[in-house]
Protein backbone atom coordinates (compact mmCIF):
# COMPACT_ATOMS: atom_id res chain seq x y z
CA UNK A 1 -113.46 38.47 95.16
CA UNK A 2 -114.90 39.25 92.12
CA UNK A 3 -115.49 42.81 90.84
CA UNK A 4 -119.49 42.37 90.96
CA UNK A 5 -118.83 41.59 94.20
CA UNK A 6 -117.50 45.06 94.87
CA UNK A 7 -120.12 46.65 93.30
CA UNK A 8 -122.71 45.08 95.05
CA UNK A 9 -120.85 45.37 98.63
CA UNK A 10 -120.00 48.64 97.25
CA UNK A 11 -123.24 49.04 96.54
CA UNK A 12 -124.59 48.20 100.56
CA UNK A 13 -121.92 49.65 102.24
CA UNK A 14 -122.07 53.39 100.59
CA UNK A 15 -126.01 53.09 101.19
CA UNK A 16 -125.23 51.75 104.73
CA UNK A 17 -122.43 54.77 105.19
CA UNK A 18 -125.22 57.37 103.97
CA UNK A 19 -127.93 56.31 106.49
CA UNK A 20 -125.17 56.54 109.37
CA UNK A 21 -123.55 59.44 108.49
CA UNK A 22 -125.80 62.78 109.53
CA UNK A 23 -127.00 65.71 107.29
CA UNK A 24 -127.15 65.43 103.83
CA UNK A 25 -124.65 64.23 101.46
CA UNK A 26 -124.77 64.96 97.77
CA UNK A 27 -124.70 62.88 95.02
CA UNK A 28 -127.39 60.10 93.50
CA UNK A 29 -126.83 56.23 93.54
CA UNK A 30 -124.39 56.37 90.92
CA UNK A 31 -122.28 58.51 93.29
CA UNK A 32 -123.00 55.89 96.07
CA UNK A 33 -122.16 52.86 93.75
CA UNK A 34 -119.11 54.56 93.39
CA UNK A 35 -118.25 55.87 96.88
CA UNK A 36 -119.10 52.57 98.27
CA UNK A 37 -116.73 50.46 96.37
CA UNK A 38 -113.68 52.78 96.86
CA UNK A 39 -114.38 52.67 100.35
CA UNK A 40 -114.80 48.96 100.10
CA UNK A 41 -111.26 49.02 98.60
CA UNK A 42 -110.24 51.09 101.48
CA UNK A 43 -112.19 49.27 104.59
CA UNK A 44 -110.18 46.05 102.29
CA UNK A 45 -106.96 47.47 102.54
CA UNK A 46 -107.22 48.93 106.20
CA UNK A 47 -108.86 45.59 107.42
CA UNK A 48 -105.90 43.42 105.55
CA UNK A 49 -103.20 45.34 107.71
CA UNK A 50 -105.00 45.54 111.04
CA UNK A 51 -105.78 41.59 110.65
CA UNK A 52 -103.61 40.24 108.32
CA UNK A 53 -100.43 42.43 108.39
CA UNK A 54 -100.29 43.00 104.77
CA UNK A 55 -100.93 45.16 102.05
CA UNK A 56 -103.68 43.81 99.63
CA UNK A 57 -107.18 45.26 98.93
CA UNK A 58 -108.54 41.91 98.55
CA UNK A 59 -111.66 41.27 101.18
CA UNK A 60 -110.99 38.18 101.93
CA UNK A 61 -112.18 35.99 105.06
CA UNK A 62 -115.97 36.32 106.86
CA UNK A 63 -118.66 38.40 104.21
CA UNK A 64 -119.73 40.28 107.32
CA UNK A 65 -116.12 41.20 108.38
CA UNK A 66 -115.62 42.09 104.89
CA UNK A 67 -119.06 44.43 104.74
CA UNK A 68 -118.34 46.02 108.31
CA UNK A 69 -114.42 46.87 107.23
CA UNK A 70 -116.34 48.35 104.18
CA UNK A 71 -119.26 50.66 105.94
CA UNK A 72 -115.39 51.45 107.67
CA UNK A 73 -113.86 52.98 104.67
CA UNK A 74 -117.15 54.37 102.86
CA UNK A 75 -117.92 56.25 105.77
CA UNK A 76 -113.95 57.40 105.94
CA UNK A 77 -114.74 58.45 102.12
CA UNK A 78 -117.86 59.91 102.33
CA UNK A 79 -116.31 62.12 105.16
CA UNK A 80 -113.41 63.39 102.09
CA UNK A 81 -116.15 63.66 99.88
CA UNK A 82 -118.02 66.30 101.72
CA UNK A 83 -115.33 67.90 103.05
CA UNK A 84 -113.62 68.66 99.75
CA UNK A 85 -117.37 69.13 98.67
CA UNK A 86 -117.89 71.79 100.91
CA UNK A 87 -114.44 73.40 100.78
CA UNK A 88 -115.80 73.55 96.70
CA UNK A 89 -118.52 75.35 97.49
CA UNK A 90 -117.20 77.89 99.96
């Protein structure tokens, strides 16, 4: 997949993470942008060894596999991000 493609899953699955997760985490969309796309790297990576059995960050296969492993690892993100956030802060 291509890197726009990241972005733009990225991109829907950080927005996606935000509107599941509850309360209120920080950041604007630039923070989302990049939130989403690590945790599409990490929903990619997770999803390749449950499925696949191997060790590659590519999403490949079905888009909506690909977008739900995704929402997966930008809501596992999002989770680090406030948590080190708020650790910050205290």
């Amino acid at each position: 997949m291509t890197i726009l493609f990241y972005i733009i899953l990225g991109l829907i699955a950080g927005a996606l993470a935000k509107l599941i997760l509850p309360g209120k985490q920080g950041g604007g969309i630039i923070a989302t942008i990049v939130l989403g796309v690590i945790g599409a790297l990490l929903g990619g990576l997770i999803g390749n060894l449950i499925f696949q059995g191997k060790f590659s960050v590519s999403l490949d296969g079905n888009w909506f596999i690909s977008l739900i492993t995704a929402i997966i690892g930008s809501i596992i993100v999002l989770l680090i991000y406030g948590a080190i956030r708020k650790r910050s802060a205290a």
